[in-house]
PDB file of N, CA and C in Angstrom:
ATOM      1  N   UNK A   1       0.361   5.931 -97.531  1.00  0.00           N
ATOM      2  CA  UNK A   1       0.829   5.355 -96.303  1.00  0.00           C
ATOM      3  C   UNK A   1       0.917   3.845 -96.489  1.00  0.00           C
ATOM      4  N   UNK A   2       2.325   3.495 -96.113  1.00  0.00           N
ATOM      5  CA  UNK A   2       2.194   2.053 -96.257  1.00  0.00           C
ATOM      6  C   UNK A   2       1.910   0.959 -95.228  1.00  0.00           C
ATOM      7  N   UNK A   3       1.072   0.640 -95.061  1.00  0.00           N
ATOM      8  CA  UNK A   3       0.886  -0.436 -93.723  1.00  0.00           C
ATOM      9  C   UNK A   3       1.327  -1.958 -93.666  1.00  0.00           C
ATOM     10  N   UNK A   4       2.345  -2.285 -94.154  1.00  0.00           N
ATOM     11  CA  UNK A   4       2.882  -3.156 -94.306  1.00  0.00           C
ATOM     12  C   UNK A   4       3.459  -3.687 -93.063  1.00  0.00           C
ATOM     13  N   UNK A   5       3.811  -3.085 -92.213  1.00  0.00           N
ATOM     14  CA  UNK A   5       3.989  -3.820 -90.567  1.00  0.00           C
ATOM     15  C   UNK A   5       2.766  -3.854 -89.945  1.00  0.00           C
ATOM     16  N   UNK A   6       1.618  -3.658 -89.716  1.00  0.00           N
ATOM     17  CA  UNK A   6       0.086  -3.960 -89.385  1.00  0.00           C
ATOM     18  C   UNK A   6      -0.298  -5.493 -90.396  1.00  0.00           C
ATOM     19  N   UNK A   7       0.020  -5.666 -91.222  1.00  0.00           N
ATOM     20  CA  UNK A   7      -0.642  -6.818 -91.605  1.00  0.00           C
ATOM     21  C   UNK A   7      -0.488  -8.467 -90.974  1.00  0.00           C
ATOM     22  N   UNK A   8       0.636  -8.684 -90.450  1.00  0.00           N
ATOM     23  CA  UNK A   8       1.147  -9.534 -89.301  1.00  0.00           C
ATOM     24  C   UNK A   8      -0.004  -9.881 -88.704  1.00  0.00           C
ATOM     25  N   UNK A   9      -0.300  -8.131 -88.092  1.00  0.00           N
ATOM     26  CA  UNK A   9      -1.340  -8.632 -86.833  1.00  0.00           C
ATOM     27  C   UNK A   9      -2.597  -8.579 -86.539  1.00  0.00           C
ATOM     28  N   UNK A  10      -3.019  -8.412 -87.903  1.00  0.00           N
ATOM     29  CA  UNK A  10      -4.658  -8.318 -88.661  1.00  0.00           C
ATOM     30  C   UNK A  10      -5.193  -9.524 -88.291  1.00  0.00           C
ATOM     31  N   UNK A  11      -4.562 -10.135 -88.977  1.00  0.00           N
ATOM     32  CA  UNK A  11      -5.304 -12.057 -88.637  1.00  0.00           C
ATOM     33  C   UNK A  11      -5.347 -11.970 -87.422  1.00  0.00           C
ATOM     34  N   UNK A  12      -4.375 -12.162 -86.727  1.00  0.00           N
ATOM     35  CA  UNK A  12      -5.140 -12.922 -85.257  1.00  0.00           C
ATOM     36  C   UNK A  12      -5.875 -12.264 -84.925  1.00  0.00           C
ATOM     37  N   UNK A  13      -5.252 -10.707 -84.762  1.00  0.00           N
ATOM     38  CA  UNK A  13      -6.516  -9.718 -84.218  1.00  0.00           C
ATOM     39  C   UNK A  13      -8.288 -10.217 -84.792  1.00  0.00           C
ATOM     40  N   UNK A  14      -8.737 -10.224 -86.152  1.00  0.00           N
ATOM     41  CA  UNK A  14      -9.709 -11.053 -86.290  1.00  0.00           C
ATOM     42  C   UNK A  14     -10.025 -12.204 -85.960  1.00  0.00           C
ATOM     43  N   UNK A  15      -9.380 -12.694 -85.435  1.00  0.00           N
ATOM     44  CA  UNK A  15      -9.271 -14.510 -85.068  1.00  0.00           C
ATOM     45  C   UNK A  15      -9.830 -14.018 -83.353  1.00  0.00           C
ATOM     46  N   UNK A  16      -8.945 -13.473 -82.715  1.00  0.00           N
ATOM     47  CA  UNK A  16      -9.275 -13.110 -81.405  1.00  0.00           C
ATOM     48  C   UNK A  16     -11.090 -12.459 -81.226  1.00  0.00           C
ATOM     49  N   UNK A  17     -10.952 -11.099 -81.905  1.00  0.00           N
ATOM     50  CA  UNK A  17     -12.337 -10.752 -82.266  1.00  0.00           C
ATOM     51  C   UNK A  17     -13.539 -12.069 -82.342  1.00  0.00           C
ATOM     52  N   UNK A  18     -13.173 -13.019 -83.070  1.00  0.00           N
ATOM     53  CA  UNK A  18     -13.981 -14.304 -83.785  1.00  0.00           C
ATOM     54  C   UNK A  18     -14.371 -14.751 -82.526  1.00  0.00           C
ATOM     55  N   UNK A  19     -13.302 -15.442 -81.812  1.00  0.00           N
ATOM     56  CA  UNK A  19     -13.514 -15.864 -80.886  1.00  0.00           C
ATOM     57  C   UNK A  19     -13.819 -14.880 -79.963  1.00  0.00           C
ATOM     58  N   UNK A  20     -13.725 -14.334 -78.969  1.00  0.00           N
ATOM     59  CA  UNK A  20     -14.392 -13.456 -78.335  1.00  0.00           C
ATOM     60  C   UNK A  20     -16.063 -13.465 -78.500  1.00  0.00           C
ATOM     61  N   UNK A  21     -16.193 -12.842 -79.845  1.00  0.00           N
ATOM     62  CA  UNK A  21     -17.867 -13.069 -80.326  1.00  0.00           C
ATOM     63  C   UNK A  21     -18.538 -14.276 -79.582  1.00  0.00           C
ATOM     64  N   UNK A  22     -18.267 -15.471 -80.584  1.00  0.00           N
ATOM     65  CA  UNK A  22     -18.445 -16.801 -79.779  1.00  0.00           C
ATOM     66  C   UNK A  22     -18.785 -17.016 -78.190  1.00  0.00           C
ATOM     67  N   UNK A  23     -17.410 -16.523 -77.776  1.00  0.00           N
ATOM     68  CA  UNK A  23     -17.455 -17.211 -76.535  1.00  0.00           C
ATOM     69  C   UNK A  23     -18.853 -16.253 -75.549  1.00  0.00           C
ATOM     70  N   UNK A  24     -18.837 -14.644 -76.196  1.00  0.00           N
ATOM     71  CA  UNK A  24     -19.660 -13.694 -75.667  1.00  0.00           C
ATOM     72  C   UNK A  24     -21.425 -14.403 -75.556  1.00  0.00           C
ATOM     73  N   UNK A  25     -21.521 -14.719 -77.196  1.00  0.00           N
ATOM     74  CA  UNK A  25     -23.037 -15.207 -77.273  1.00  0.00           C
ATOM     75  C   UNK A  25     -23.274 -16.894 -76.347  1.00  0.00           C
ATOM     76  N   UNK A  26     -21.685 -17.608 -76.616  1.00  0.00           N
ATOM     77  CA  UNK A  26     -22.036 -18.851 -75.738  1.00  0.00           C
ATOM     78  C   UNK A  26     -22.503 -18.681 -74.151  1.00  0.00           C
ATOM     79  N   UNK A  27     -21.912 -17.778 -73.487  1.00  0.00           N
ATOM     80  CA  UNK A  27     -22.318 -16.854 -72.368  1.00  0.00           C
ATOM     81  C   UNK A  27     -23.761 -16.365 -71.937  1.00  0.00           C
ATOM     82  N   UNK A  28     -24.163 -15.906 -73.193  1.00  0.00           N
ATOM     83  CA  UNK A  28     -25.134 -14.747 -73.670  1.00  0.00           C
ATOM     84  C   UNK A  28     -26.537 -16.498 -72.763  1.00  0.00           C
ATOM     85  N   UNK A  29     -26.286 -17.388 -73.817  1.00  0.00           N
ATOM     86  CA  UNK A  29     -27.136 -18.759 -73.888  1.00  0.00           C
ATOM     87  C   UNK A  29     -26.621 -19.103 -72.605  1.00  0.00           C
ATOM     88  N   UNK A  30     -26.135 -19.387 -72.223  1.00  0.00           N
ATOM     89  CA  UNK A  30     -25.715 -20.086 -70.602  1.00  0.00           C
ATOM     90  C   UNK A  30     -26.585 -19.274 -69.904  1.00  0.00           C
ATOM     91  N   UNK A  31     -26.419 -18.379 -69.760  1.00  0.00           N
ATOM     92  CA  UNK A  31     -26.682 -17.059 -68.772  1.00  0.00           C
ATOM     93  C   UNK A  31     -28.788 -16.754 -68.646  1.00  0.00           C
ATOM     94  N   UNK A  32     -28.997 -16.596 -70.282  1.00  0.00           N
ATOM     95  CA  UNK A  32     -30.577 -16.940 -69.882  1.00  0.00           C
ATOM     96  C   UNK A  32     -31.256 -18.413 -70.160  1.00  0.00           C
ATOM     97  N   UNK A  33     -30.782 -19.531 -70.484  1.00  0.00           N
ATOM     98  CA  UNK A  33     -30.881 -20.664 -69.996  1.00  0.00           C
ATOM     99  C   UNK A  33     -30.979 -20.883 -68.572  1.00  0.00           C
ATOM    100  N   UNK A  34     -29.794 -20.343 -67.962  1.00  0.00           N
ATOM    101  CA  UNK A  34     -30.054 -20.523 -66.532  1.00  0.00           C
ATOM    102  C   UNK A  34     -30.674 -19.625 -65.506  1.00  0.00           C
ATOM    103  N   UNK A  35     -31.253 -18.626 -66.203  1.00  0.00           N
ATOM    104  CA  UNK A  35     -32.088 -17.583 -65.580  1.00  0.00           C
ATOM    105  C   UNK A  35     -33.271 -18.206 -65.199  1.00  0.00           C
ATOM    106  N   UNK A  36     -33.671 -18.778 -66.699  1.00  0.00           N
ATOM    107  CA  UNK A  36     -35.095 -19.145 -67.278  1.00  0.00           C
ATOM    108  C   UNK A  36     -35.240 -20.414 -66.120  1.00  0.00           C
ATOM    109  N   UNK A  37     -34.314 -21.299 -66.141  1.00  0.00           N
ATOM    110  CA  UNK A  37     -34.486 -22.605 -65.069  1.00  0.00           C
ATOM    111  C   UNK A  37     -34.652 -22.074 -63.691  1.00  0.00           C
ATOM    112  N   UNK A  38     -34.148 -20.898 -63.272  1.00  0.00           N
ATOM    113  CA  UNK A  38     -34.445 -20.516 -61.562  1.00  0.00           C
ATOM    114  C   UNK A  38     -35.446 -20.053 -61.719  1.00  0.00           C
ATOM    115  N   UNK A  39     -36.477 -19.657 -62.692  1.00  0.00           N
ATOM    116  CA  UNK A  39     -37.561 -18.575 -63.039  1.00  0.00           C
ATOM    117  C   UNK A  39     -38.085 -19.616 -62.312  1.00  0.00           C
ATOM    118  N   UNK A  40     -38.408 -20.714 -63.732  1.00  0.00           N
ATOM    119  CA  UNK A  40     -38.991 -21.990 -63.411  1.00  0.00           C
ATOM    120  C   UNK A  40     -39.416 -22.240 -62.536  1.00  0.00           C
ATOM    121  N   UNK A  41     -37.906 -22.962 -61.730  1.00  0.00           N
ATOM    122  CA  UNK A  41     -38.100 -23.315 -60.398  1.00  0.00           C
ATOM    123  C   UNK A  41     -39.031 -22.449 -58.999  1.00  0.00           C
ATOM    124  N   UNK A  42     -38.433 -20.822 -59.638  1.00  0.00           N
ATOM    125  CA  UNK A  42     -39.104 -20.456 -58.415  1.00  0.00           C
ATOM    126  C   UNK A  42     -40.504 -20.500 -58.351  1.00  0.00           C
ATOM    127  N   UNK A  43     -41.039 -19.764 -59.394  1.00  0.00           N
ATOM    128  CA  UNK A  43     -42.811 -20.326 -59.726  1.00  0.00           C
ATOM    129  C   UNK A  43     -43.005 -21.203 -59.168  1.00  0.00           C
ATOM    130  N   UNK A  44     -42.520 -22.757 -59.620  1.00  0.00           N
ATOM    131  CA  UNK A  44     -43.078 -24.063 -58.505  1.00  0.00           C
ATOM    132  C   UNK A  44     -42.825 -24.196 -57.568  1.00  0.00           C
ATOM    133  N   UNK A  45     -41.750 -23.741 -56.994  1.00  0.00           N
ATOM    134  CA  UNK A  45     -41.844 -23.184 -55.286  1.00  0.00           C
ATOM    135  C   UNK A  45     -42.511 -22.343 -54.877  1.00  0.00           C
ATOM    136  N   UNK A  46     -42.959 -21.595 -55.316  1.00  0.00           N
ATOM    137  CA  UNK A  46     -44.033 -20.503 -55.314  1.00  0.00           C
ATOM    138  C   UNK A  46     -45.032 -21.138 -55.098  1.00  0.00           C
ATOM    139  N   UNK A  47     -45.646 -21.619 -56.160  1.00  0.00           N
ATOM    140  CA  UNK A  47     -47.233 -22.510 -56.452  1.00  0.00           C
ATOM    141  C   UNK A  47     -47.497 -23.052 -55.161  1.00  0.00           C
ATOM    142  N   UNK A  48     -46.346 -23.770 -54.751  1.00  0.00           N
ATOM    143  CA  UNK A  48     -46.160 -24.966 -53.407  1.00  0.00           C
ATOM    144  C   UNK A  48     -46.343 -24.162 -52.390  1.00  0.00           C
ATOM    145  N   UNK A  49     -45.998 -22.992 -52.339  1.00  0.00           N
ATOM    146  CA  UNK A  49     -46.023 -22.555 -50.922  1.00  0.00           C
ATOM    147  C   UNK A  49     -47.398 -21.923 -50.737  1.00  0.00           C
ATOM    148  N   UNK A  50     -48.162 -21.466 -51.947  1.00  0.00           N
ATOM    149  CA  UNK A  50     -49.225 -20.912 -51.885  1.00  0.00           C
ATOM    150  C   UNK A  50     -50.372 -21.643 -51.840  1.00  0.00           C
ATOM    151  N   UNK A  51     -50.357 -23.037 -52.099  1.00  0.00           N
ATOM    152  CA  UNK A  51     -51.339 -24.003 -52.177  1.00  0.00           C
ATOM    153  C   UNK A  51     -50.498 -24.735 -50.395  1.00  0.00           C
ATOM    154  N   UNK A  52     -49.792 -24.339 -49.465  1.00  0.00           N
ATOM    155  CA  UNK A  52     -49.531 -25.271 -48.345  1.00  0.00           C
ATOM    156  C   UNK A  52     -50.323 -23.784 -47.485  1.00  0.00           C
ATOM    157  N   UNK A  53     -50.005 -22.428 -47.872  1.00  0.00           N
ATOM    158  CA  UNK A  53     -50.281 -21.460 -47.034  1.00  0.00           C
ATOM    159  C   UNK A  53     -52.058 -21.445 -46.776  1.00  0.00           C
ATOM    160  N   UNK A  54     -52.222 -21.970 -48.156  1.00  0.00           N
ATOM    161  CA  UNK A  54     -53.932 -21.724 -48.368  1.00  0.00           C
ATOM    162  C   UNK A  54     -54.518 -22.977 -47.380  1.00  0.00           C
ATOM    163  N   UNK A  55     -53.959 -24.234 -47.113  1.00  0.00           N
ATOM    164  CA  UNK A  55     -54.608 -25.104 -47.031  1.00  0.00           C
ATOM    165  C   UNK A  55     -54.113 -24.897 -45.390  1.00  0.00           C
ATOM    166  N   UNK A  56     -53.189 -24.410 -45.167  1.00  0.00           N
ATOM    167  CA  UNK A  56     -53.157 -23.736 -43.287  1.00  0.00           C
ATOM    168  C   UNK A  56     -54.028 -22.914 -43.186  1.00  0.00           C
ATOM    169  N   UNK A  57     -54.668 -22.193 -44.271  1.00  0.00           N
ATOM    170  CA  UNK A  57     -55.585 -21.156 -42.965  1.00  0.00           C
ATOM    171  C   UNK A  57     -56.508 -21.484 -43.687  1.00  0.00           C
ATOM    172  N   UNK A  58     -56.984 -22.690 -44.471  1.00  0.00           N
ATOM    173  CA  UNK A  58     -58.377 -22.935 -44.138  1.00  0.00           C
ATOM    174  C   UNK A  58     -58.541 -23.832 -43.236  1.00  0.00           C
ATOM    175  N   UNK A  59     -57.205 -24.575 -42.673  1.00  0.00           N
ATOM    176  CA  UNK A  59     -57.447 -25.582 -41.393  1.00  0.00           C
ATOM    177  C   UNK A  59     -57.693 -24.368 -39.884  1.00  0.00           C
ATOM    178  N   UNK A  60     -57.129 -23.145 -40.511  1.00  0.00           N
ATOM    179  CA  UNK A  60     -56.931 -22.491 -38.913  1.00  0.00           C
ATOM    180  C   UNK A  60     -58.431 -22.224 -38.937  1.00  0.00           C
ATOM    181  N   UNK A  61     -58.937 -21.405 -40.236  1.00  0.00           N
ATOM    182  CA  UNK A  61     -60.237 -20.630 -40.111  1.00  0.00           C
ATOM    183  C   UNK A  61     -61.299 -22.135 -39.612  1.00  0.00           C
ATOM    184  N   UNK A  62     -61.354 -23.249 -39.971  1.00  0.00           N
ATOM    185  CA  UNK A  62     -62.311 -24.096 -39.752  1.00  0.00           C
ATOM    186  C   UNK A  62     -61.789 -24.315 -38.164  1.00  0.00           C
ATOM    187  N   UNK A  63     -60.782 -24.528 -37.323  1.00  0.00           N
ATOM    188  CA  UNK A  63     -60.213 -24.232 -36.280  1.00  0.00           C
ATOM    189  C   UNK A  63     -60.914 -23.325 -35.598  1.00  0.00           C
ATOM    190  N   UNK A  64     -60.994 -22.277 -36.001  1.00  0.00           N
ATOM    191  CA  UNK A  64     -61.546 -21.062 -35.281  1.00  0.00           C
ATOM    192  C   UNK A  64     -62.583 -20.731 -35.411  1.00  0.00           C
ATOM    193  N   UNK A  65     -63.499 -21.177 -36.030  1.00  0.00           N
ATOM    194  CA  UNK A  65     -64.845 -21.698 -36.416  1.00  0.00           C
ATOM    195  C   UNK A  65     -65.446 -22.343 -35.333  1.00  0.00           C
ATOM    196  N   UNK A  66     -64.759 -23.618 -35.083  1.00  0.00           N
ATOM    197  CA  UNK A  66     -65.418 -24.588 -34.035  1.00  0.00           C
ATOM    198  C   UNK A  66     -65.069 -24.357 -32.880  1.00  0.00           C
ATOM    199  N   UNK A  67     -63.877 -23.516 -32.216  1.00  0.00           N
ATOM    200  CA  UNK A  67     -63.848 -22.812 -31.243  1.00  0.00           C
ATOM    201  C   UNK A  67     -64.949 -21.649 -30.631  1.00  0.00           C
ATOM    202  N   UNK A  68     -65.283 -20.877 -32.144  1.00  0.00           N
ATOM    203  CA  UNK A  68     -66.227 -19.770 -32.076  1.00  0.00           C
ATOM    204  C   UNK A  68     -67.734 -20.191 -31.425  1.00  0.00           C
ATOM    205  N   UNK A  69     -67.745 -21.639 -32.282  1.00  0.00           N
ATOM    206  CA  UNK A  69     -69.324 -22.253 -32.067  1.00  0.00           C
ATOM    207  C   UNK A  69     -69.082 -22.454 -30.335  1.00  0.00           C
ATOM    208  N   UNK A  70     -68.329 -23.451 -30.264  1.00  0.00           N
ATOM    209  CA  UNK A  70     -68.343 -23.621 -28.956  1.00  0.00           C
ATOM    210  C   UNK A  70     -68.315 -23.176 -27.738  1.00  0.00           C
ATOM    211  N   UNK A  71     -67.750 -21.907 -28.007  1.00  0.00           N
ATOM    212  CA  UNK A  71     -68.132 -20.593 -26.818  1.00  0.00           C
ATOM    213  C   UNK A  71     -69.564 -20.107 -27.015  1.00  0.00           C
ATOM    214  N   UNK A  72     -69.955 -20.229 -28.511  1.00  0.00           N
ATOM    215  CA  UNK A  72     -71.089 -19.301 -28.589  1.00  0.00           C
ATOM    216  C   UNK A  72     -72.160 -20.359 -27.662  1.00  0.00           C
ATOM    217  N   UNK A  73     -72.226 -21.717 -27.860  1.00  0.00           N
ATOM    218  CA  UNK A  73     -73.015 -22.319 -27.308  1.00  0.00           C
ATOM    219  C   UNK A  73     -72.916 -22.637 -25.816  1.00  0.00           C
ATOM    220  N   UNK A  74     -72.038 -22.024 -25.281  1.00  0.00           N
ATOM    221  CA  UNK A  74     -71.382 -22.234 -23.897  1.00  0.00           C
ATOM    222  C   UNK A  74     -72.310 -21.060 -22.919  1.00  0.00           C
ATOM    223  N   UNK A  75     -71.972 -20.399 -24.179  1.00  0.00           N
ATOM    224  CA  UNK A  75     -72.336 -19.002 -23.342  1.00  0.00           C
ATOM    225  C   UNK A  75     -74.373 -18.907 -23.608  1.00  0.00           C
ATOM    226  N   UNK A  76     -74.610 -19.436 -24.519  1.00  0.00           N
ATOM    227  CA  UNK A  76     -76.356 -19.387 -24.171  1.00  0.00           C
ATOM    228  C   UNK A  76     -76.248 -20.454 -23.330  1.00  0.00           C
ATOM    229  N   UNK A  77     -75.838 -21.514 -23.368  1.00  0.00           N
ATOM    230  CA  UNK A  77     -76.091 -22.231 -21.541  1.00  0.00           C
ATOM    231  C   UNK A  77     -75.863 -21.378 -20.426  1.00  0.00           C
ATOM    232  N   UNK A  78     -74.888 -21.207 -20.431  1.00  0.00           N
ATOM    233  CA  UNK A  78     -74.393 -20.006 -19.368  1.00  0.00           C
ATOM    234  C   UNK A  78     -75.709 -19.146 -19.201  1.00  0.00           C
ATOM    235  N   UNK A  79     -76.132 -18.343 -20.066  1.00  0.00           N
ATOM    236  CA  UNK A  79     -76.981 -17.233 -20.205  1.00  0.00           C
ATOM    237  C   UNK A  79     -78.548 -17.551 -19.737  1.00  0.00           C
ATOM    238  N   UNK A  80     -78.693 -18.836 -20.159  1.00  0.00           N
ATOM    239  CA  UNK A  80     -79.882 -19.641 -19.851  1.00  0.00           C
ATOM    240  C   UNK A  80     -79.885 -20.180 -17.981  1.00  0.00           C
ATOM    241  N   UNK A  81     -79.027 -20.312 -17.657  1.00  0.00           N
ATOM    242  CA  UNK A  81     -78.497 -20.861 -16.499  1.00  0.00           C
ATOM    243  C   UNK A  81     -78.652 -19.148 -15.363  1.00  0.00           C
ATOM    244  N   UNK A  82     -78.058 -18.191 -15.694  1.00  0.00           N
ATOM    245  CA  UNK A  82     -78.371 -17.460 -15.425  1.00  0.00           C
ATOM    246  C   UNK A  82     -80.153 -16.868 -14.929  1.00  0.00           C
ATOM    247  N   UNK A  83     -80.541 -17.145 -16.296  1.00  0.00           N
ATOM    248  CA  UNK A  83     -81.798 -16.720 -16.315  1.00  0.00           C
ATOM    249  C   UNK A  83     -82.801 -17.582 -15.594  1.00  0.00           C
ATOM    250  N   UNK A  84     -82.567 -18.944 -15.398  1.00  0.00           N
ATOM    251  CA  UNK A  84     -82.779 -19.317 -14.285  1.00  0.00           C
ATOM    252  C   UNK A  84     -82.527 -19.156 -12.871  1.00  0.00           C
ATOM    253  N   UNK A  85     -81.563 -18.880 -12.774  1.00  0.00           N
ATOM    254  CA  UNK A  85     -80.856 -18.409 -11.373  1.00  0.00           C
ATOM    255  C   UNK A  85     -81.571 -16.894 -10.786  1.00  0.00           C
ATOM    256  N   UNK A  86     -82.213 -16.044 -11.680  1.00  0.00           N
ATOM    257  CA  UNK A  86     -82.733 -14.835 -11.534  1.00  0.00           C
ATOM    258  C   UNK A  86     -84.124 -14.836 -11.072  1.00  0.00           C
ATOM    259  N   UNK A  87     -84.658 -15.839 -11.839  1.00  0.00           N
ATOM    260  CA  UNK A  87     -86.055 -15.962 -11.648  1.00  0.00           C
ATOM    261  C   UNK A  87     -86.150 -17.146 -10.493  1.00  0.00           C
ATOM    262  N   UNK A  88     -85.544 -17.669  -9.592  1.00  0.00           N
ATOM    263  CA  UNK A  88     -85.393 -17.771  -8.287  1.00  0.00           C
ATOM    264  C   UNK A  88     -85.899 -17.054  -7.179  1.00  0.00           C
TER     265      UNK A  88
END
């Protein structure tokens, strides 16, 4: 068999192939380069939100702490006040 009209279009066809490759792996690098940078990023947005979330509820819990005390001590006045009022 003679393939003498196919040889024309061997080259570019490899040339195209060539390139193609290239441009596939230049892609390939763009693509987890820029994965890797949103990874990044999100982690330290992450970190940030977990060190702002932590430092709100230890302001709420110390919040609700000194609320807690302050009823608790409200209420033995109260209770004391009472217990005077009984023994009347």
């Amino acid at each position: 068999m003679d393939l003498y009209w196919i040889t024309p279009y061997i080259g570019p066809a490899v040339i195209a192939a060539g390139v193609s490759g290239i441009v596939s792996i230049a892609g390939f690098i763009v693509s987890g380069r820029t994965a890797q940078h949103i990874h990044t990023e999100k982690l330290a947005f992450d970190g940030k939100q977990t060190e702002r979330r932590a430092t709100a509820e230890i302001a709420l819990v110390e919040h609700r702490a000194a609320h807690d005390m302050a009823l608790a001590e409200r209420k033995i006045a109260l209770d004391q006040e009472l217990a005077v009022w009984q023994r009347r």
